[in-house]
Protein backbone atom coordinates (compact mmCIF):
# COMPACT_ATOMS: atom_id res chain seq x y z
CA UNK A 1 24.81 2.73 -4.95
CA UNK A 2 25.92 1.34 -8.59
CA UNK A 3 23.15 -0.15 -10.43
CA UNK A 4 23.94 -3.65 -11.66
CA UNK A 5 23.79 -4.64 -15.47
CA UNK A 6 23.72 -8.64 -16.16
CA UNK A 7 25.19 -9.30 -19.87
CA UNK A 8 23.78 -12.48 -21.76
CA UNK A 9 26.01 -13.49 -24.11
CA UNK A 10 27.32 -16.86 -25.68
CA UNK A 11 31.06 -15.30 -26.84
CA UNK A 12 33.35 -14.72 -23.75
CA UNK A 13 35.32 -11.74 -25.67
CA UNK A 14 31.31 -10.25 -25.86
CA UNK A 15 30.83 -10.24 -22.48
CA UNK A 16 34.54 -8.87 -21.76
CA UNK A 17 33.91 -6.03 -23.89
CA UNK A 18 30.59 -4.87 -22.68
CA UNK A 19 32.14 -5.10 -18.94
CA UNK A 20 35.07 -3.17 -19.80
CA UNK A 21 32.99 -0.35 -21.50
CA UNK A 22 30.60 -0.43 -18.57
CA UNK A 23 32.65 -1.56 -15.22
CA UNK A 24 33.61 2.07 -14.17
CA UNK A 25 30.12 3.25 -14.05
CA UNK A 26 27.99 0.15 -13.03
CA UNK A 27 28.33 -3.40 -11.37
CA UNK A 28 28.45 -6.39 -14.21
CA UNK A 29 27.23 -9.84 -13.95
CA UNK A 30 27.47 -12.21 -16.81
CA UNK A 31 25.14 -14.90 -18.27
CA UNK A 32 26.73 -17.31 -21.36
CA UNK A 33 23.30 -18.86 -21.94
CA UNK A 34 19.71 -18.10 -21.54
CA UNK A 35 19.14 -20.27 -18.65
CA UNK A 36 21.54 -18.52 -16.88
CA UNK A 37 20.22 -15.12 -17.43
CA UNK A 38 16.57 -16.28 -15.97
CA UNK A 39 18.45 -17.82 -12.72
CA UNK A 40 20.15 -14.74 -12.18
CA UNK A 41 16.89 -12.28 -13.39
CA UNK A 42 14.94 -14.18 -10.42
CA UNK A 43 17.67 -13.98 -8.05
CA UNK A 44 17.44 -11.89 -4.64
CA UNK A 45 19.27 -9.52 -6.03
CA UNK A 46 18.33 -8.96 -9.63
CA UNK A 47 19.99 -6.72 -11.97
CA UNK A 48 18.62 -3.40 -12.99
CA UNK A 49 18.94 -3.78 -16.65
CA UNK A 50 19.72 -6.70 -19.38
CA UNK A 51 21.94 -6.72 -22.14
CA UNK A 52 21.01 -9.47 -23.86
CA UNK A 53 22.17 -11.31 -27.24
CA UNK A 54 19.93 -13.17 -29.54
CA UNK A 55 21.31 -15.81 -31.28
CA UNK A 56 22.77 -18.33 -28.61
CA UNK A 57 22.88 -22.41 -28.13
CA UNK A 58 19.72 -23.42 -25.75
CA UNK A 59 17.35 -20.65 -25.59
CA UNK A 60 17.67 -17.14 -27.83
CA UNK A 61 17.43 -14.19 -26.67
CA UNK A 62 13.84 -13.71 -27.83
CA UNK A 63 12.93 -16.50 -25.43
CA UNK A 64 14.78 -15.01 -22.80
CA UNK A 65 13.04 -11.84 -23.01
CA UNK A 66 9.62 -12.80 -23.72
CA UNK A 67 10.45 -15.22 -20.67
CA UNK A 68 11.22 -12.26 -18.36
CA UNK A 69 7.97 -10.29 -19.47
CA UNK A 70 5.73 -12.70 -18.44
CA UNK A 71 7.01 -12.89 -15.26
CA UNK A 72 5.52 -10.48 -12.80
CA UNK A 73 8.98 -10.10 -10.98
CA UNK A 74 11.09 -9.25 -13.59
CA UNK A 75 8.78 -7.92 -16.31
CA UNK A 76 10.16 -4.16 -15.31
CA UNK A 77 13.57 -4.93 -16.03
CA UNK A 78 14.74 -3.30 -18.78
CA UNK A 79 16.02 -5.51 -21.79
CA UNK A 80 18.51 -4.09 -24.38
CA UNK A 81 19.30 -6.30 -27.37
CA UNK A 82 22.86 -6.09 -28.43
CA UNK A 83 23.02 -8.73 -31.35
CA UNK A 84 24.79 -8.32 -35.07
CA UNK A 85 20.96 -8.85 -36.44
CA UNK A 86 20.75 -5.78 -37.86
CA UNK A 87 17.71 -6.29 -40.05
CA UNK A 88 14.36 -4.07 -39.38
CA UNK A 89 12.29 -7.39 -38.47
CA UNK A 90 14.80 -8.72 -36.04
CA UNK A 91 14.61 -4.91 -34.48
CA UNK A 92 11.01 -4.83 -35.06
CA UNK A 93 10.15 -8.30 -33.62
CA UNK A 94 12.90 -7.87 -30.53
CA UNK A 95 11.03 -4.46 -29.66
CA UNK A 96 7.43 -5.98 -30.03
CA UNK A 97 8.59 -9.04 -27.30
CA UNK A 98 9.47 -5.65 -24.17
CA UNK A 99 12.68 -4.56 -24.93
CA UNK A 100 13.42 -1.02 -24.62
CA UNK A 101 16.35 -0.58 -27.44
CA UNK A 102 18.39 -2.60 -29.95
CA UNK A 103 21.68 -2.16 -30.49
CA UNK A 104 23.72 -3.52 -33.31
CA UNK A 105 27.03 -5.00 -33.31
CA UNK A 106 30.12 -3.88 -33.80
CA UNK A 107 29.24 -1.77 -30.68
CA UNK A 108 30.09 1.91 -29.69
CA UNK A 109 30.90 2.12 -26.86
CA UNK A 110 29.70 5.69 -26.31
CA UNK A 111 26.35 4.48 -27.72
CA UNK A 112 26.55 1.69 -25.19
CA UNK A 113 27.14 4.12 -22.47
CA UNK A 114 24.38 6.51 -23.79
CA UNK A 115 21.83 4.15 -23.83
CA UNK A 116 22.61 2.70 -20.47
CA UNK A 117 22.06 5.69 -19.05
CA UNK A 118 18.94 6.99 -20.15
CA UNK A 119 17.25 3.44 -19.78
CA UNK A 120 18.18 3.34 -16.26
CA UNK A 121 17.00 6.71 -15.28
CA UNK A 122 13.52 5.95 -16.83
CA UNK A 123 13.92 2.16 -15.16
CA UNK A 124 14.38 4.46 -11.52
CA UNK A 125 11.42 6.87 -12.46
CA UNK A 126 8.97 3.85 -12.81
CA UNK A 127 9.96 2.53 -9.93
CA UNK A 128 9.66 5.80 -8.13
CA UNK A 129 6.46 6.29 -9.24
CA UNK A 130 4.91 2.56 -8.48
CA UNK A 131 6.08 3.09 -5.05
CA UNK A 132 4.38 6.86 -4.94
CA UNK A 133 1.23 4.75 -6.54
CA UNK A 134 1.51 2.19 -4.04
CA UNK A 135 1.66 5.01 -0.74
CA UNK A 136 -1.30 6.34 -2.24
CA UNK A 137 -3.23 3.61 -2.32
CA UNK A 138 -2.40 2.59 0.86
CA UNK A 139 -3.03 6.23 1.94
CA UNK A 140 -6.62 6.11 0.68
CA UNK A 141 -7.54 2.80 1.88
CA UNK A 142 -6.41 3.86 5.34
CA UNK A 143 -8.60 6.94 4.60
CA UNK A 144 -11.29 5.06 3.94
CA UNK A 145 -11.21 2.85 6.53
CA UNK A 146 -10.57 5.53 9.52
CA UNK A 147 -14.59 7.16 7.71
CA UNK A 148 -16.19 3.61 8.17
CA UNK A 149 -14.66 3.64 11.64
CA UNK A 150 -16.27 6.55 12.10
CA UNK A 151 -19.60 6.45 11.31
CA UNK A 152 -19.76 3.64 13.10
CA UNK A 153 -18.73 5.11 16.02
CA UNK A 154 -20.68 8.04 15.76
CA UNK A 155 -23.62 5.88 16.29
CA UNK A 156 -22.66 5.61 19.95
CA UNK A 157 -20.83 8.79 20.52
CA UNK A 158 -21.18 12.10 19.77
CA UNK A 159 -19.22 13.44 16.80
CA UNK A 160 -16.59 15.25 19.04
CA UNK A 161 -16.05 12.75 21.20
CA UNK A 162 -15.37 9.78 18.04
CA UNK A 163 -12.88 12.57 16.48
CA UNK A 164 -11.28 12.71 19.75
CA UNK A 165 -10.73 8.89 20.09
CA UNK A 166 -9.81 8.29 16.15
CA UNK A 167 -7.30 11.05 16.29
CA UNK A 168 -5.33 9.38 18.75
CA UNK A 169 -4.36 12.50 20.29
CA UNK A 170 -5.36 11.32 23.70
CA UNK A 171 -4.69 7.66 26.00
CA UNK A 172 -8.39 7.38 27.66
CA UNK A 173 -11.05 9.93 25.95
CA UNK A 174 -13.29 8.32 28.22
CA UNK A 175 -11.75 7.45 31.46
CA UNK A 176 -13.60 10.70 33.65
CA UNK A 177 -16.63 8.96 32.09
CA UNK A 178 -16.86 5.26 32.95
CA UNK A 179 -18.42 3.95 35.73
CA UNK A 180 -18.49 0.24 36.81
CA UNK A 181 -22.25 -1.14 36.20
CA UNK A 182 -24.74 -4.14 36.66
CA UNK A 183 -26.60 -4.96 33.69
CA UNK A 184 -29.64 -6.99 34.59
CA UNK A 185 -32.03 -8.22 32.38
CA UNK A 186 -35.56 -10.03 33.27
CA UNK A 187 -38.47 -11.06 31.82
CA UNK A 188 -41.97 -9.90 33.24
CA UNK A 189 -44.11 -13.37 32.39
CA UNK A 190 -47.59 -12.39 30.33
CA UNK A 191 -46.37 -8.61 30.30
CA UNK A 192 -47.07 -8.87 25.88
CA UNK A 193 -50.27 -9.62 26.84
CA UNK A 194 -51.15 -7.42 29.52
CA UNK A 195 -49.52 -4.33 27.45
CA UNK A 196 -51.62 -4.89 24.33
CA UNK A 197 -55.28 -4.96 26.58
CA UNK A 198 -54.65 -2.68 29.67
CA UNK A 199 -54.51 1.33 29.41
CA UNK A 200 -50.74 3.03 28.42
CA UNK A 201 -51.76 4.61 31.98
CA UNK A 202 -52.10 1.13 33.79
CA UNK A 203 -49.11 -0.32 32.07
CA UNK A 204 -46.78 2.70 32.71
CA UNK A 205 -48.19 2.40 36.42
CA UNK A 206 -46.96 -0.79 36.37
CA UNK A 207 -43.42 -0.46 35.05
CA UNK A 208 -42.76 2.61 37.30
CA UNK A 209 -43.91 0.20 40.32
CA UNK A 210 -41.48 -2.75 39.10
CA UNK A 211 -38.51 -0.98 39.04
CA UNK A 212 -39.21 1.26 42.29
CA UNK A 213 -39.07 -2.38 44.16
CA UNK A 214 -36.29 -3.55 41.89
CA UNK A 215 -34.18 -0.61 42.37
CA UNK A 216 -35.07 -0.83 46.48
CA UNK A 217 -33.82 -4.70 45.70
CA UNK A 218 -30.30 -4.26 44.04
CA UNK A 219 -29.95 -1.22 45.93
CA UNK A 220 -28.70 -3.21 49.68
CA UNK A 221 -25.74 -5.18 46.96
């Protein structure tokens, strides 16, 4: 798939120029203001890199670019300056604002070309590499949270067994193992009491009775 390069530039013969030097290798859009450019930059389907002039009516091209940088959408977007300002400040100051090269006209158009091309690749590289960084983050927080998972379970299972149902390698772990239960739960009136003055003998006596004629109780449901 072509990248696309978007061309910001007030003079129409500009803009002709740079397509015709680039339109066998890449897809061109074309921007005569700065205005333009943005709409177009924050688009659905932005362009890979900017060629961008900087003197033009409305907003230069130092707005423009400083615009795009600030912007957390388009701030990776490469921005080249193409502009007859061929003064070290202009280079200097266009440079310090995020662009990536400056090139003066009249243009080469093998310079052009060069350029182009070596921006791009590092433009795909960066991107390659935040969405290796992004994986791995992702990676880790899923590692992360599968640990918590399982410590937690471990409290309840044995460490086999909470493997076996985080690994997913199996529907049911447990279905040989469940069993359909009653839960009841009572409360023996002045048994605090009784526990903290009678013998452990008397009050163990006393449990083991309970739930002898409890157990004879639920055991005719």
């Amino acid at each position: 798939m072509k990248h696309t390069i978007l061309i910001v530039d007030d003079t129409q013969e500009n803009i002709l120029l740079l397509s015709e030097v680039l339109e066998s290798d890449y897809l061109t859009k074309a921007a005569i203001n700065g205005e333009r450019a943005l709409k177009i930059a924050r688009s659905a389907e932005p362009p890979d890199l900017v060629l961008l002039d900087v003197m033009m009516p409305g907003m230069s091209g130092y707005e423009v670019c400083k615009s795009l940088k600030e912007n957390p959408d388009t701030r990776r977007i490469p921005v080249i300056f193409v502009t007859a300002m061929n003064e070290v400040d202009d280079e200097t100051k266009g440079l310090e604002l995020g662009a990536v090269d400056y090139i003066t006209k009249p243009i080469s158009p093998s310079i052009v070309k060069a350029r182009v091309k070596a921006h791009l690749a590092l433009y795909d590289q960066a991107r390659e590499l935040a969405a290796w960084n992004q994986k791995l983050e992702q990676r880790v927080a899923e590692g992360v949270a599968q640990l918590d998972r399982l410590g937690r379970m471990k409290r309840f299972f044995s460490p086999a067994v909470a493997d076996l149902i985080l690994s997913g390698n199996t529907d049911d772990p447990l279905k040989t193992h469940r069993r359909e239960i009653v839960v009841v739960f009572l409360d023996l009136r002045g048994f605090t009491a009784f526990s903290e003055s009678a013998d452990p003998e008397e009050v163990m006596s006393v449990l083991s009775e309970y739930h002898t004629a409890m157990g004879e109780l639920f055991a005719i449901f």
